[in-house]
Protein backbone atom coordinates (compact mmCIF):
# COMPACT_ATOMS: atom_id res chain seq x y z
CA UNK A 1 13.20 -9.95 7.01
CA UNK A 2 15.91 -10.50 4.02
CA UNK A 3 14.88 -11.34 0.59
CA UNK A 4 16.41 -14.99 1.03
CA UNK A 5 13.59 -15.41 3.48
CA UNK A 6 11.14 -13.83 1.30
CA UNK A 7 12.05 -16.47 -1.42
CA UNK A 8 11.70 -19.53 0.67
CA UNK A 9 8.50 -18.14 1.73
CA UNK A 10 7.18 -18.21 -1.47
CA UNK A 11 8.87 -21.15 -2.47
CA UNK A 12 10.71 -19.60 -5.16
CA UNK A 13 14.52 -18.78 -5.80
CA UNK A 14 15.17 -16.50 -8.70
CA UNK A 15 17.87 -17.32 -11.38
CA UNK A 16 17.48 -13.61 -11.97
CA UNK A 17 17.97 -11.47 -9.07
CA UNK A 18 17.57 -8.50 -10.84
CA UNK A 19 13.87 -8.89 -11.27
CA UNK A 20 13.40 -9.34 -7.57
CA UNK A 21 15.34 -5.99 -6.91
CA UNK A 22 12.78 -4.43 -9.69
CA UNK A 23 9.72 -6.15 -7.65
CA UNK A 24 10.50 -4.63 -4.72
CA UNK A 25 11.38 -0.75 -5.80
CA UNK A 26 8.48 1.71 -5.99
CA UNK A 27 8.90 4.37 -8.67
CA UNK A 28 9.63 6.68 -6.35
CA UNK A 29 12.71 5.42 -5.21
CA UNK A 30 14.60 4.67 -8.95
CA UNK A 31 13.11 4.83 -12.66
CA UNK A 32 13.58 0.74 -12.77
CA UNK A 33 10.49 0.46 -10.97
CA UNK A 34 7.80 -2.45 -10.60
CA UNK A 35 4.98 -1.06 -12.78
CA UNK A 36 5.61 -2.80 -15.26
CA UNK A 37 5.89 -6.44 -13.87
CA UNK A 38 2.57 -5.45 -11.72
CA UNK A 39 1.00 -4.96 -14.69
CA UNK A 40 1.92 -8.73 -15.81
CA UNK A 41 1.83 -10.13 -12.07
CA UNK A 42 -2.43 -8.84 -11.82
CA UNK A 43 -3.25 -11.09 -15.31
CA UNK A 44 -0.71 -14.06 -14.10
CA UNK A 45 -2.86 -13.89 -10.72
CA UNK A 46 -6.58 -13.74 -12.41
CA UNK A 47 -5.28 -16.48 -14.74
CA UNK A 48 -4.13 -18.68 -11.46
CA UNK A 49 -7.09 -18.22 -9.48
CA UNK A 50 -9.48 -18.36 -12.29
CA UNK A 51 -7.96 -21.76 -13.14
CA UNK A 52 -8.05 -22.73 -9.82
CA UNK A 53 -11.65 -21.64 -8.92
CA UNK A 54 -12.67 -23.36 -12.07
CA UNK A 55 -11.40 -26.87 -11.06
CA UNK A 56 -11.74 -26.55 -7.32
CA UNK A 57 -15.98 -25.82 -7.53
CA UNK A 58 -17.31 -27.50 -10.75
CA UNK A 59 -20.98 -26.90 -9.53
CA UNK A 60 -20.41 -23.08 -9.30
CA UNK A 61 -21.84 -21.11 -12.38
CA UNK A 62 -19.95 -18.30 -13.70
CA UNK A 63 -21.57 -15.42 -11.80
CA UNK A 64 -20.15 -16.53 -8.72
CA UNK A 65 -17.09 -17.82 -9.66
CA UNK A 66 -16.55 -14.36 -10.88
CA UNK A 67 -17.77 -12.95 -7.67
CA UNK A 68 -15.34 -15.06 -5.44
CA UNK A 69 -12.04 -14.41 -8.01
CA UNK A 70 -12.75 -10.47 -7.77
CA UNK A 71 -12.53 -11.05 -3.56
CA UNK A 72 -9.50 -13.05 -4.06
CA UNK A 73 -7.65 -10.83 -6.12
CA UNK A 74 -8.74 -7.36 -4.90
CA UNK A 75 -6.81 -4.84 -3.19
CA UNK A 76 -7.54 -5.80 0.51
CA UNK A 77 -7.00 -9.73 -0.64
CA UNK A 78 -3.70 -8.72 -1.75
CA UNK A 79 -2.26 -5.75 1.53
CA UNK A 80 -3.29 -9.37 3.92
CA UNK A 81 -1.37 -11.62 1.74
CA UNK A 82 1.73 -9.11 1.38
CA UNK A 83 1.65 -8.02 5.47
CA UNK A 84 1.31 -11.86 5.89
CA UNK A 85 4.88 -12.25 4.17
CA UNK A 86 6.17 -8.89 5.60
CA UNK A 87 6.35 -7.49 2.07
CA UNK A 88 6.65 -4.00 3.35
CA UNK A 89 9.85 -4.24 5.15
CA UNK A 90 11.40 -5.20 1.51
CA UNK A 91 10.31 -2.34 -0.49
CA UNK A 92 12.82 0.12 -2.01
CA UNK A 93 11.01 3.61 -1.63
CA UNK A 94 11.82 7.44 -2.29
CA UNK A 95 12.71 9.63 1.33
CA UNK A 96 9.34 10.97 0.77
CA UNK A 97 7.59 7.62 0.73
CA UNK A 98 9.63 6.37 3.69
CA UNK A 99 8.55 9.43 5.83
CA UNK A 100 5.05 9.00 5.13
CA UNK A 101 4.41 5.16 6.45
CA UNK A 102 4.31 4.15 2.00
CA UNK A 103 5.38 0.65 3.53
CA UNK A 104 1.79 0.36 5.38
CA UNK A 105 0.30 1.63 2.56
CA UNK A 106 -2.40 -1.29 1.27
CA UNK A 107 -2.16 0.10 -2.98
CA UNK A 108 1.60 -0.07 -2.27
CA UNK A 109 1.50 -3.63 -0.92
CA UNK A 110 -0.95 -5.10 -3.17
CA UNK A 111 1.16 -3.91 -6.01
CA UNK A 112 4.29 -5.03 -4.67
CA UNK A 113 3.11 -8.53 -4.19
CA UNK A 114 1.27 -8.51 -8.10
CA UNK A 115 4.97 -6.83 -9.15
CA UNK A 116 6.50 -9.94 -7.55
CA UNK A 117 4.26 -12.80 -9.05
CA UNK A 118 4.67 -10.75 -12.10
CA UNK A 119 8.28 -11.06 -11.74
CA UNK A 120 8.50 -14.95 -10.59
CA UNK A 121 6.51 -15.50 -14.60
CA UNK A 122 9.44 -13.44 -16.37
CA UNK A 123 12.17 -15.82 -14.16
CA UNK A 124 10.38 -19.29 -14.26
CA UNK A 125 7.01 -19.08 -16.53
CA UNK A 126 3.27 -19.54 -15.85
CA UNK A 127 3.95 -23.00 -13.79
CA UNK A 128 6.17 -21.53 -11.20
CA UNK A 129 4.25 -18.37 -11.00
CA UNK A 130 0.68 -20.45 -10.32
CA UNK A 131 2.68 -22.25 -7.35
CA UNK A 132 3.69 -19.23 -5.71
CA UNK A 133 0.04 -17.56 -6.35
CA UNK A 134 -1.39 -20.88 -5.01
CA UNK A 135 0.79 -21.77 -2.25
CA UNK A 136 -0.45 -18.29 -0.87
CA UNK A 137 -3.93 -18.26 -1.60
CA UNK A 138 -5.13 -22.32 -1.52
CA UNK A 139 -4.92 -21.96 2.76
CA UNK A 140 -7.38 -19.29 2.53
CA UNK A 141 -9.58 -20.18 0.22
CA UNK A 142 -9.82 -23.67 1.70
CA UNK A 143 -11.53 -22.13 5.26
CA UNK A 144 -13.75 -19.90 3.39
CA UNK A 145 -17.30 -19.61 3.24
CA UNK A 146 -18.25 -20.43 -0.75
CA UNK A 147 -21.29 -18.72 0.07
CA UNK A 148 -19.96 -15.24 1.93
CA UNK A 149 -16.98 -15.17 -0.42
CA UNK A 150 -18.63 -13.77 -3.26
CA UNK A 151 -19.92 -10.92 -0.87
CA UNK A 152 -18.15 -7.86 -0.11
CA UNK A 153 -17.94 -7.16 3.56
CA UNK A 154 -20.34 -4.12 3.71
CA UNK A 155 -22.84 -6.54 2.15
CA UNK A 156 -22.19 -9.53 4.72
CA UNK A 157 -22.32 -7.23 7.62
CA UNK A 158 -25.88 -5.36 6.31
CA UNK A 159 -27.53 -9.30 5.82
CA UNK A 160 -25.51 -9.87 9.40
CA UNK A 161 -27.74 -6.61 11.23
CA UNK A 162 -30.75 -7.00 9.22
CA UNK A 163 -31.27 -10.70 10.11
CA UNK A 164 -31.44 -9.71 13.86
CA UNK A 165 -33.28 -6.59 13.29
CA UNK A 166 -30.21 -4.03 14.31
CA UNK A 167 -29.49 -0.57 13.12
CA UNK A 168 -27.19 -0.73 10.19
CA UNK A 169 -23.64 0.73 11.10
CA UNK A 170 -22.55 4.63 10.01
CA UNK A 171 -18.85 4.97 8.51
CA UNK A 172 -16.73 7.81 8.94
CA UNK A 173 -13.77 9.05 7.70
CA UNK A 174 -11.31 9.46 10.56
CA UNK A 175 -7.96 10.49 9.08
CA UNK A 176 -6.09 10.62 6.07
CA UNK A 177 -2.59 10.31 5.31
CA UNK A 178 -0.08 10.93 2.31
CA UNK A 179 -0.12 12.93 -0.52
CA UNK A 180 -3.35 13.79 -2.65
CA UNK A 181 -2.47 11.26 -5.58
CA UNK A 182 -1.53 8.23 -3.08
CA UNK A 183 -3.63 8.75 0.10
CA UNK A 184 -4.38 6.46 2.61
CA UNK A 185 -7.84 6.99 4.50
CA UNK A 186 -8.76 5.67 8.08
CA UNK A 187 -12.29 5.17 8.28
CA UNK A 188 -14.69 3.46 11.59
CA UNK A 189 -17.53 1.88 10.95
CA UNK A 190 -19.30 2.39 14.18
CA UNK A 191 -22.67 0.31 14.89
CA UNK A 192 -24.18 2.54 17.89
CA UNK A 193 -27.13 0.27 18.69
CA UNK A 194 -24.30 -2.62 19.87
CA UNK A 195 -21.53 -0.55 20.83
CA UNK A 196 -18.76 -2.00 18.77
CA UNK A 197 -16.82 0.30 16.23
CA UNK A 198 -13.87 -0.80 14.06
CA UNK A 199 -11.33 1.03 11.58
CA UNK A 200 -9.87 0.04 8.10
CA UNK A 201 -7.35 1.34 6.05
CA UNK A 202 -7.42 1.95 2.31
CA UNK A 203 -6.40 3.85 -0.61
CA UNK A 204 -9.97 5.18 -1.49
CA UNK A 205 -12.90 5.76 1.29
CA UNK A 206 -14.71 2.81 -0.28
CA UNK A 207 -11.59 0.47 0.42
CA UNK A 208 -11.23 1.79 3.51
CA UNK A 209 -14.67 1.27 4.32
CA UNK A 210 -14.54 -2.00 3.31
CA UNK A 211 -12.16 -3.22 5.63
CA UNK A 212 -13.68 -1.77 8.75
CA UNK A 213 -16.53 -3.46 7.69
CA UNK A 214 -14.64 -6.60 7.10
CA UNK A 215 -13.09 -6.28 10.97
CA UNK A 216 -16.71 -5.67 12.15
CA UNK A 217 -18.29 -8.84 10.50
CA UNK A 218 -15.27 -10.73 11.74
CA UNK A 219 -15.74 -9.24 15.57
CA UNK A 220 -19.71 -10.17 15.40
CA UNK A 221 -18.98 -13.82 14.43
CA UNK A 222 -16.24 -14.34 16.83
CA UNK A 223 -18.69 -13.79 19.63
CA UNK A 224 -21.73 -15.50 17.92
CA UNK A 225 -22.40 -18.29 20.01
């Protein structure tokens, strides 16, 4: 994966290379780091999606539009879209970061992908930087459920049990990686009555448990009739 790919992925060539290179390095690796432009990348991307949520579902009041732009733009939206475009292999990280997996890491990702929308608005403006955040996210949001996208996973998967009277699942923290200020926890959510148990990954337990939840719900409906 080269950055030249990375670009025509996204549909975007920088005039400024330099603010690609800053995308891509985590501050462990140089002071020039992408903090800055993730900071600006997260408003550019709740301004795009807002926008877009706002014009795609006129009929939706503000409660759930809210709802559905906080599951767009939230961590675990973000580590799918970034693995999706192999983000991970790009990023410029300290020895220490490299040792310990800090590519997998879904914080790392998310940021690195907000870093480079962030960094597409400083090299193009607000236009360019709403095609990029659009050309990733319009494919997804188009085969999703209006009505389960406002729902965190957890939530889907309790209404998912409860409706056919099954235990609800147990989560458990399975391993943990990293150091104490960046850790990355491993948790299964394990539902005993059906014998099916998944794992997530995530920064915090409650991310973490999120996405094994998320896998879960996904597993159940796949073999719904």
């Amino acid at each position: 994966m080269s950055r030249d790919a990375l670009c025509r992925q996204i549909g975007h060539v920088f005039t400024q290379p330099q603010l690609l290179q800053r995308a891509l390095t985590h501050r462990s690796h140089s002071a020039a780091h992408n903090e800055r432009l993730e900071f600006l990348g997260d408003s550019v991307l709740n301004c795009a999606i807002a926008k877009h949520l706002f014009d795609t579902y006129p009929d939706l009041p503000e409660g759930d539009l809210s709802r559905l732009r906080s599951n767009l733009v939230n961590q675990q939206a973000l580590c799918v879209l970034a693995q999706q475009l192999q983000l991970g292999e790009l990023l410029l990280l300290g020895e220490g970061e490299r040792k310990s997996a800090g590519f997998r890491r879904p914080s790392m990702l998310a940021d690195a992908l907000e870093a480079l929308i962030g960094a597409v608005f400083i090299d193009a403006g607000f236009v360019a930087a709403e095609k990029v955040v659009l050309g990733l996210y319009i494919p997804f949001i188009q085969q999703a459920d209006t009505q389960t996208l406002g729902k965190d996973a957890k939530t889907l998967l309790q209404e998912y049990l409860q409706s056919r009277k099954l235990a609800l699942p147990r989560y458990s923290v399975v391993a943990t990686q990293g150091e104490a200020h960046e850790q990355l926890f491993q948790v299964e959510c394990e539902i005993a009555q059906i014998q099916l148990s998944t794992r997530g990954e995530g920064s915090s337990r409650r991310i973490a448990e999120q996405a094994a939840a998320e896998a879960a719900y996904q597993k159940l409906n796949t073999h719904t009739p």
